[in-house]
PDB file of N, CA and C in Angstrom:
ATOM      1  N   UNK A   1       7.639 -13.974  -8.144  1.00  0.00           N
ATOM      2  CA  UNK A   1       7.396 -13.665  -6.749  1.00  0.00           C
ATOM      3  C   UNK A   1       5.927 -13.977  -6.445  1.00  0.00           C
ATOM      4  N   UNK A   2       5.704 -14.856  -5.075  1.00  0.00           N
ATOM      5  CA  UNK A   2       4.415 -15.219  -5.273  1.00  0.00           C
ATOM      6  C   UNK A   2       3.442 -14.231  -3.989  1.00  0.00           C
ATOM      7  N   UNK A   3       1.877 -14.061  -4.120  1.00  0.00           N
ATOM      8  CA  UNK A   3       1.374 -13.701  -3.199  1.00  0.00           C
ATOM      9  C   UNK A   3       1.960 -13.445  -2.106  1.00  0.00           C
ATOM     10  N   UNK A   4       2.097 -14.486  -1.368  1.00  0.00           N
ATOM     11  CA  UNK A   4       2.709 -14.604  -0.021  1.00  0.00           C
ATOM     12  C   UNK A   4       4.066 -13.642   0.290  1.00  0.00           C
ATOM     13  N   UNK A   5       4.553 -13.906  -0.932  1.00  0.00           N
ATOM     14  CA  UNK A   5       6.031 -12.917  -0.683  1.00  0.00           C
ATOM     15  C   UNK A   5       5.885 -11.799  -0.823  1.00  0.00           C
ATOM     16  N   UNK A   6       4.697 -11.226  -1.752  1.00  0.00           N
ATOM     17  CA  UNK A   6       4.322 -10.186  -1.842  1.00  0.00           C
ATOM     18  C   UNK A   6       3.723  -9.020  -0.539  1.00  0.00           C
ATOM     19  N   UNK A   7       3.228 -10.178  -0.173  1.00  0.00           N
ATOM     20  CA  UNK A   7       2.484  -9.327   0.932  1.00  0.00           C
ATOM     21  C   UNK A   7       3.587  -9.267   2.066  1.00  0.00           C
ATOM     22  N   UNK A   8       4.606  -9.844   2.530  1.00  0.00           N
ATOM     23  CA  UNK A   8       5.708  -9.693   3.451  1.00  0.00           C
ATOM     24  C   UNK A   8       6.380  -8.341   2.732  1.00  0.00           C
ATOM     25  N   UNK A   9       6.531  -8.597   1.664  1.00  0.00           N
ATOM     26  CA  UNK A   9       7.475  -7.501   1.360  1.00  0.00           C
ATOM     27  C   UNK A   9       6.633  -5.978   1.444  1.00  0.00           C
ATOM     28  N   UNK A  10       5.481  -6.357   1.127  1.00  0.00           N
ATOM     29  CA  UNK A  10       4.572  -4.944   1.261  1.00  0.00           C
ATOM     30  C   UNK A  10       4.447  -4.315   2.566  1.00  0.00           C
ATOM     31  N   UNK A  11       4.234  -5.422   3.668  1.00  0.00           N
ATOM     32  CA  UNK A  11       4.343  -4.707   5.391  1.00  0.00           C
ATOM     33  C   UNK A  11       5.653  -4.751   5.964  1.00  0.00           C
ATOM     34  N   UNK A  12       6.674  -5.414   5.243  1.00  0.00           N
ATOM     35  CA  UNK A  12       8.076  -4.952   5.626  1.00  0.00           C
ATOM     36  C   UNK A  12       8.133  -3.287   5.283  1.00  0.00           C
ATOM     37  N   UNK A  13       8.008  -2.899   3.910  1.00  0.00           N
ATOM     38  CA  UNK A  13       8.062  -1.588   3.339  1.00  0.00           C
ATOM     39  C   UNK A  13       7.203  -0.707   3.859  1.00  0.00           C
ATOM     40  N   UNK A  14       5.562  -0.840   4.330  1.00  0.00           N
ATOM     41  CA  UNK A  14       4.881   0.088   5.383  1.00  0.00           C
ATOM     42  C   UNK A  14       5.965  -0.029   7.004  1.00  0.00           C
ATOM     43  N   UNK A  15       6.194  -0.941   7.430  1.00  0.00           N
ATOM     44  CA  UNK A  15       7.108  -0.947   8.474  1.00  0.00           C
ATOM     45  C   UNK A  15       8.306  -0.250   8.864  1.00  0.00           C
ATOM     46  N   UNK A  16       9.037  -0.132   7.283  1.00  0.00           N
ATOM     47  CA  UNK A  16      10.261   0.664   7.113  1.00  0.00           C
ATOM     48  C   UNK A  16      10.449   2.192   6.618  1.00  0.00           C
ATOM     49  N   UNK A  17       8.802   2.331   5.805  1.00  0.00           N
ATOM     50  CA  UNK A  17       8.727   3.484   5.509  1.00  0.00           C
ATOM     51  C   UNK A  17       7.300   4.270   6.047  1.00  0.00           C
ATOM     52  N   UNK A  18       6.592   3.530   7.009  1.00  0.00           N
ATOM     53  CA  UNK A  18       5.174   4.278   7.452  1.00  0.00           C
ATOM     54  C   UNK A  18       4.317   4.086   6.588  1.00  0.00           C
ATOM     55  N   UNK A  19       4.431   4.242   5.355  1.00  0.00           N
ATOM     56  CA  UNK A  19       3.331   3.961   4.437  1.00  0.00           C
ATOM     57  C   UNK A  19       3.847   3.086   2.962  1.00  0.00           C
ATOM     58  N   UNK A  20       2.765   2.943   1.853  1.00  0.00           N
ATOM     59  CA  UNK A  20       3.046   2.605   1.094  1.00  0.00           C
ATOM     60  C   UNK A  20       1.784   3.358  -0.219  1.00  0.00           C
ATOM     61  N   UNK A  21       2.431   3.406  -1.326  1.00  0.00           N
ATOM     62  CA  UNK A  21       1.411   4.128  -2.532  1.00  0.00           C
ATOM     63  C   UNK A  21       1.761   3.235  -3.415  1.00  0.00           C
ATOM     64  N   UNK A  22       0.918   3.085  -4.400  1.00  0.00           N
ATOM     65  CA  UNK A  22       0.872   2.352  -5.992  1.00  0.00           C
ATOM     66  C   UNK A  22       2.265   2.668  -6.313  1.00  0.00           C
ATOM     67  N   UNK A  23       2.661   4.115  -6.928  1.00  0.00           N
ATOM     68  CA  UNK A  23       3.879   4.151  -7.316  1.00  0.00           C
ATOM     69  C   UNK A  23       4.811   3.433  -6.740  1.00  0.00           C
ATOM     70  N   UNK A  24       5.142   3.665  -5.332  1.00  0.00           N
ATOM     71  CA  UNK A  24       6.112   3.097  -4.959  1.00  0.00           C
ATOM     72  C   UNK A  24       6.221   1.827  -4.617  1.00  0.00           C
ATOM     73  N   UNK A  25       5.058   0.664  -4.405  1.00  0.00           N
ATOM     74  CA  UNK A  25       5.009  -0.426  -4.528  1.00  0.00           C
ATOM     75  C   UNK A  25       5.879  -0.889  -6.151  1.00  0.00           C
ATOM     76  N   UNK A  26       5.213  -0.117  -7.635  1.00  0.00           N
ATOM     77  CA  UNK A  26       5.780  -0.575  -8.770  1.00  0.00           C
ATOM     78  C   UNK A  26       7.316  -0.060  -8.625  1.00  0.00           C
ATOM     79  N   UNK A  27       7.591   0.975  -7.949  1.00  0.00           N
ATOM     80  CA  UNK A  27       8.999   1.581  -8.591  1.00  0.00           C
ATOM     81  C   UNK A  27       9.741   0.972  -7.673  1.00  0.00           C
ATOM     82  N   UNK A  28       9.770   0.527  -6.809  1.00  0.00           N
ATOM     83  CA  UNK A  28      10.537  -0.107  -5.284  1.00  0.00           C
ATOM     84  C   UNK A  28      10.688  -1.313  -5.420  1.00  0.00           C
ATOM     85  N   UNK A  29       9.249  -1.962  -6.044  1.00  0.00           N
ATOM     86  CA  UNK A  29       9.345  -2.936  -5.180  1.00  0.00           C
ATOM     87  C   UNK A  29       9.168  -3.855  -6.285  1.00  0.00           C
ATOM     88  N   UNK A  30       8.409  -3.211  -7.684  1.00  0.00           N
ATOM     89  CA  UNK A  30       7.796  -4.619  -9.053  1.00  0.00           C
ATOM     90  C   UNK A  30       6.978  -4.919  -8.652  1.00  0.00           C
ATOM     91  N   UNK A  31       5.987  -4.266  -7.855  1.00  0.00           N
ATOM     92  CA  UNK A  31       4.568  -4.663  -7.237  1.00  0.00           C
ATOM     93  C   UNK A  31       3.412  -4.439  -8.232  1.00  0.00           C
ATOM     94  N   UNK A  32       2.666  -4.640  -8.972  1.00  0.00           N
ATOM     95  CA  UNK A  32       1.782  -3.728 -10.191  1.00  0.00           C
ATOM     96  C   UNK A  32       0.465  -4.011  -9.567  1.00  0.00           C
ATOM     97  N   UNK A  33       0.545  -5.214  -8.374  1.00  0.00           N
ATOM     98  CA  UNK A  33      -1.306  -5.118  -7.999  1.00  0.00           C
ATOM     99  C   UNK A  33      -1.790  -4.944  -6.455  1.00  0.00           C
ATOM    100  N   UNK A  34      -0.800  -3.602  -6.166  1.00  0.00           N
ATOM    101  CA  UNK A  34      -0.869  -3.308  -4.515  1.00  0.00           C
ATOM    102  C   UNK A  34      -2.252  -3.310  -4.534  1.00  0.00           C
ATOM    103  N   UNK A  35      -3.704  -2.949  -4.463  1.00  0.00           N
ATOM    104  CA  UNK A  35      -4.482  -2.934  -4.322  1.00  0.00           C
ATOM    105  C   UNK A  35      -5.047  -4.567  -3.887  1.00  0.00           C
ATOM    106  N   UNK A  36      -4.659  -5.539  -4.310  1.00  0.00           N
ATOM    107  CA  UNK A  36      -4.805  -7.031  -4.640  1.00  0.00           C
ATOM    108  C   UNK A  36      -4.452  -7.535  -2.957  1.00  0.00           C
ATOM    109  N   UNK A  37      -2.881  -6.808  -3.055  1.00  0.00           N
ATOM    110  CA  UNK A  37      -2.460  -7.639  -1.820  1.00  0.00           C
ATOM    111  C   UNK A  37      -2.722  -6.947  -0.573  1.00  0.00           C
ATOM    112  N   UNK A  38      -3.461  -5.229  -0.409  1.00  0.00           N
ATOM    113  CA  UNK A  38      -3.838  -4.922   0.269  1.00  0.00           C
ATOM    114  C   UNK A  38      -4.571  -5.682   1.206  1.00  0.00           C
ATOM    115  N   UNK A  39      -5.870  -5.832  -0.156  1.00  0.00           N
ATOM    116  CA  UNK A  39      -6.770  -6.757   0.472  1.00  0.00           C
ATOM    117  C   UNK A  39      -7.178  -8.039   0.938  1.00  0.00           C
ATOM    118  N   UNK A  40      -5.802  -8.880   0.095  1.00  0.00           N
ATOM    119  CA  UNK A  40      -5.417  -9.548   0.673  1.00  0.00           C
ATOM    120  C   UNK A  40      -4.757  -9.416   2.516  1.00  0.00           C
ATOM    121  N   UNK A  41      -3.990  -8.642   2.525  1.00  0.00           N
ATOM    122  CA  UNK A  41      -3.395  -8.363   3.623  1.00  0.00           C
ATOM    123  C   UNK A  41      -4.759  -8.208   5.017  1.00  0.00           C
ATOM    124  N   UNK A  42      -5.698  -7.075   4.588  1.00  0.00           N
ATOM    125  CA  UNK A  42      -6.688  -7.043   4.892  1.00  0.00           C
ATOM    126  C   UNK A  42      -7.582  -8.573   5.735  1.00  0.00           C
ATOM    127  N   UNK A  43      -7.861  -9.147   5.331  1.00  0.00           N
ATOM    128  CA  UNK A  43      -8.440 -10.338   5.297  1.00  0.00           C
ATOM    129  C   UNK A  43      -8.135 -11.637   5.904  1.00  0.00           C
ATOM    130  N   UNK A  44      -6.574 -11.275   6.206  1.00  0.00           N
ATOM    131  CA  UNK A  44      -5.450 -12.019   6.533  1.00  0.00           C
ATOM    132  C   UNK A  44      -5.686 -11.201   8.726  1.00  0.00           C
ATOM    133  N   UNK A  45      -6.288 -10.094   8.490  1.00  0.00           N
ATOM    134  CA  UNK A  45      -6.480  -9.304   9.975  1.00  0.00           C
ATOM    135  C   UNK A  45      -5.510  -8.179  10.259  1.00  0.00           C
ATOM    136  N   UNK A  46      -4.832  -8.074   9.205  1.00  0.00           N
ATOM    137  CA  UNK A  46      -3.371  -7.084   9.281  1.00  0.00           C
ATOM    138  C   UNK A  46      -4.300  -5.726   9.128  1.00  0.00           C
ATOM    139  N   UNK A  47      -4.302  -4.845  10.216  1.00  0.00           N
ATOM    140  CA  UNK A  47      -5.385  -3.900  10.156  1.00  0.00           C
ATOM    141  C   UNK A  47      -4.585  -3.064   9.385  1.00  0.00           C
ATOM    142  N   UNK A  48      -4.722  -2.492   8.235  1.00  0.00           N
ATOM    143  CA  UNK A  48      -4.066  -1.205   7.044  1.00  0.00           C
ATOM    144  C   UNK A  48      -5.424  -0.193   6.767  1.00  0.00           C
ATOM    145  N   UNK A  49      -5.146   1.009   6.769  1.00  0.00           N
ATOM    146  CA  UNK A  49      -5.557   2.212   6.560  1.00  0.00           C
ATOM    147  C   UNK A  49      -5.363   2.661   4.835  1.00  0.00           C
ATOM    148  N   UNK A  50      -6.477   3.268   4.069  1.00  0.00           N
ATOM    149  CA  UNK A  50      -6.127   3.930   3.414  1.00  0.00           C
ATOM    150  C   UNK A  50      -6.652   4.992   3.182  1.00  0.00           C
ATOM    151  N   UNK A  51      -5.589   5.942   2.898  1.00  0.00           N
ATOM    152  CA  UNK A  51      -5.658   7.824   2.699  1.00  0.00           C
ATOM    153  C   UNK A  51      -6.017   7.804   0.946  1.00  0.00           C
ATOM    154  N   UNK A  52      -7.027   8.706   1.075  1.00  0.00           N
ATOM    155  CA  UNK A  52      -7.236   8.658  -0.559  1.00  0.00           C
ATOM    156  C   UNK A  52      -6.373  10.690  -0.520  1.00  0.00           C
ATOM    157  N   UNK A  53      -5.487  10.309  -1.805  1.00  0.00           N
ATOM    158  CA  UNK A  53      -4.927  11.923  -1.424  1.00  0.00           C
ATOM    159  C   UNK A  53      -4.664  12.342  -2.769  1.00  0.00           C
ATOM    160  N   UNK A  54      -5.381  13.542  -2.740  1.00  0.00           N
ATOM    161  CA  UNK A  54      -5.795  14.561  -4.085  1.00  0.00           C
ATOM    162  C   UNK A  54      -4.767  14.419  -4.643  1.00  0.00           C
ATOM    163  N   UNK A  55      -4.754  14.980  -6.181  1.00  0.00           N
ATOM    164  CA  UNK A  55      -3.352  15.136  -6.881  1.00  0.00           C
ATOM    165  C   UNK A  55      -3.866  15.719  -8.175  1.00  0.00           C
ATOM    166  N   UNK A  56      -2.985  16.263  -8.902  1.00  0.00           N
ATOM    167  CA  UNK A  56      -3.769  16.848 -10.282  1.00  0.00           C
ATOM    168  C   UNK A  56      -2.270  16.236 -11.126  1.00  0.00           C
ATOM    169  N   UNK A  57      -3.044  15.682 -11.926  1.00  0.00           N
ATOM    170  CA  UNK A  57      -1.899  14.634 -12.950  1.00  0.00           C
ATOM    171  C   UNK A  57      -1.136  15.979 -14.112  1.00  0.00           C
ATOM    172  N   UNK A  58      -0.235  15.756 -14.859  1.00  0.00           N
ATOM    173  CA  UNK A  58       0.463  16.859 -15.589  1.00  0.00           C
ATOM    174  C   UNK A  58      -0.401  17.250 -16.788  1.00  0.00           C
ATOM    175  N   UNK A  59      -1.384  16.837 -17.071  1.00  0.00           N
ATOM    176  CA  UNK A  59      -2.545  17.337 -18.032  1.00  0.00           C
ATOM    177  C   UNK A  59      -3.703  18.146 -17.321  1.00  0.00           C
ATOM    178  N   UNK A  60      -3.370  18.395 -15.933  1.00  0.00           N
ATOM    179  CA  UNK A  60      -4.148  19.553 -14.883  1.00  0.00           C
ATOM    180  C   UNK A  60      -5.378  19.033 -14.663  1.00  0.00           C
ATOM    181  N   UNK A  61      -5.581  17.421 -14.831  1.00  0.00           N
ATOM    182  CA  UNK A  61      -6.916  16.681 -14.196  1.00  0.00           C
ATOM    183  C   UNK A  61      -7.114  16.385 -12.769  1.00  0.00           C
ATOM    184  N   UNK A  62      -7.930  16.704 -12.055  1.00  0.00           N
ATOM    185  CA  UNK A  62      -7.758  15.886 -11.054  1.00  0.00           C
ATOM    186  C   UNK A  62      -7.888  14.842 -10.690  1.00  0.00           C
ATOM    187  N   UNK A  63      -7.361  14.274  -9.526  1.00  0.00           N
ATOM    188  CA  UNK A  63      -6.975  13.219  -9.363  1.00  0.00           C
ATOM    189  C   UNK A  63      -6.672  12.298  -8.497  1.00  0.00           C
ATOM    190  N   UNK A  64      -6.491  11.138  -7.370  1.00  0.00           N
ATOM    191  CA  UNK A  64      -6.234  10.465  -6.234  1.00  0.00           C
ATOM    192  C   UNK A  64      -5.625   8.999  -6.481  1.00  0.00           C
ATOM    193  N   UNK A  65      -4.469   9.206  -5.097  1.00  0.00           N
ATOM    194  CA  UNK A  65      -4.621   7.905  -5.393  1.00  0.00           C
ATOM    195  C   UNK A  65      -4.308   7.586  -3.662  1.00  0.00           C
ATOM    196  N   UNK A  66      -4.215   6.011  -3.639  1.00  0.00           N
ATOM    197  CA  UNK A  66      -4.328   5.749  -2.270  1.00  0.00           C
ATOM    198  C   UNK A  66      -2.997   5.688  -1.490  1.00  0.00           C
ATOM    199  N   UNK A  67      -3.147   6.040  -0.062  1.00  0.00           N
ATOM    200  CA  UNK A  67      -1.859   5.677   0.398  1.00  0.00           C
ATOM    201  C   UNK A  67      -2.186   4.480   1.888  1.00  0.00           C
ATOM    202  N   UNK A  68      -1.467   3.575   1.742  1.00  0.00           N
ATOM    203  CA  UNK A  68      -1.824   2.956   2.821  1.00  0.00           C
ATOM    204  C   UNK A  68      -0.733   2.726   3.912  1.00  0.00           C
ATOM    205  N   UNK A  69      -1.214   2.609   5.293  1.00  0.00           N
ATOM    206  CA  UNK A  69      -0.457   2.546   6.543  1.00  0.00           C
ATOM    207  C   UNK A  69      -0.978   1.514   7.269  1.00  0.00           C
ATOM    208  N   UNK A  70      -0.504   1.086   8.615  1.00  0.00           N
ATOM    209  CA  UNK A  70      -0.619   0.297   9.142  1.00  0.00           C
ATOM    210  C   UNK A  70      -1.437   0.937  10.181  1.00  0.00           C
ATOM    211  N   UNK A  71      -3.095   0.919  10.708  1.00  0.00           N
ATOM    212  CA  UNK A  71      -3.761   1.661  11.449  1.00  0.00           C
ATOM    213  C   UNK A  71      -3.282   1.721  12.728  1.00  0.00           C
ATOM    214  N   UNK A  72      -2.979   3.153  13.061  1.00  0.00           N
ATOM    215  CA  UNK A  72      -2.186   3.172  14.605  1.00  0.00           C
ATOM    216  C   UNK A  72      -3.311   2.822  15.814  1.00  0.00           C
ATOM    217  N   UNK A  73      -2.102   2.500  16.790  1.00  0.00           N
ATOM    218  CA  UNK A  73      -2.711   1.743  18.077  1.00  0.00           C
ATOM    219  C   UNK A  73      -3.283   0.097  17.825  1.00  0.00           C
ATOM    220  N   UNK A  74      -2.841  -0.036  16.354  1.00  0.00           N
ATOM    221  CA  UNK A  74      -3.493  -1.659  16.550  1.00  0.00           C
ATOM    222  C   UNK A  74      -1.881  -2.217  16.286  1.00  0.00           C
ATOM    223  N   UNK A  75      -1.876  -3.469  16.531  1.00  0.00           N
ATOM    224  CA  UNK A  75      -0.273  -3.970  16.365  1.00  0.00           C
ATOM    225  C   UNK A  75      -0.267  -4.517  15.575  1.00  0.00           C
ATOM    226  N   UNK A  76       0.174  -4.385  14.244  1.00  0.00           N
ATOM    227  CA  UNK A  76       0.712  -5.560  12.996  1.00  0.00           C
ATOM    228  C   UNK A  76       1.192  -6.943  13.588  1.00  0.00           C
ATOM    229  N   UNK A  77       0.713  -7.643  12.685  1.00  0.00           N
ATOM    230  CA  UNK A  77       1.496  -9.115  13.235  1.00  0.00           C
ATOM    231  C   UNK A  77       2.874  -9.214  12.214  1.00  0.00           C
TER     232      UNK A  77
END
């Protein structure tokens, strides 16, 4: 699957589900470098938001990871 398809399938899935996270890019989708095509996406003018959101991993560390959306009031292409 190349770049390009990657990144369709990534703002189809913010589109269909409001947002998107690391996990669910790998578990959904076989995505392993959402961060990559973010910024790709980014750059491309696709205005995306990201939430950095606390978490404490099962060894009681804390912890974040990102969630990204499509920034409201601007229109995705």
């Amino acid at each position: 699957m190349g770049r390009r398809i990657q990144k369709e399938i990534i703002l189809d899935y913010i589109k269909d589900f409001g947002s998107i996270t690391t996990f669910q890019a790998f578990e959904d989708l076989g995505i392993t470098k959402l961060t990559t095509r973010i910024s790709e996406l980014r750059a491309d003018g696709i205005p995306i938001a990201g939430e950095r959101i606390p978490h404490i991993t099962r060894y009681g560390k804390h912890s974040y990871y990102n969630k990204y959306t499509i920034e409201e009031g601007v229109k995705a292409v």
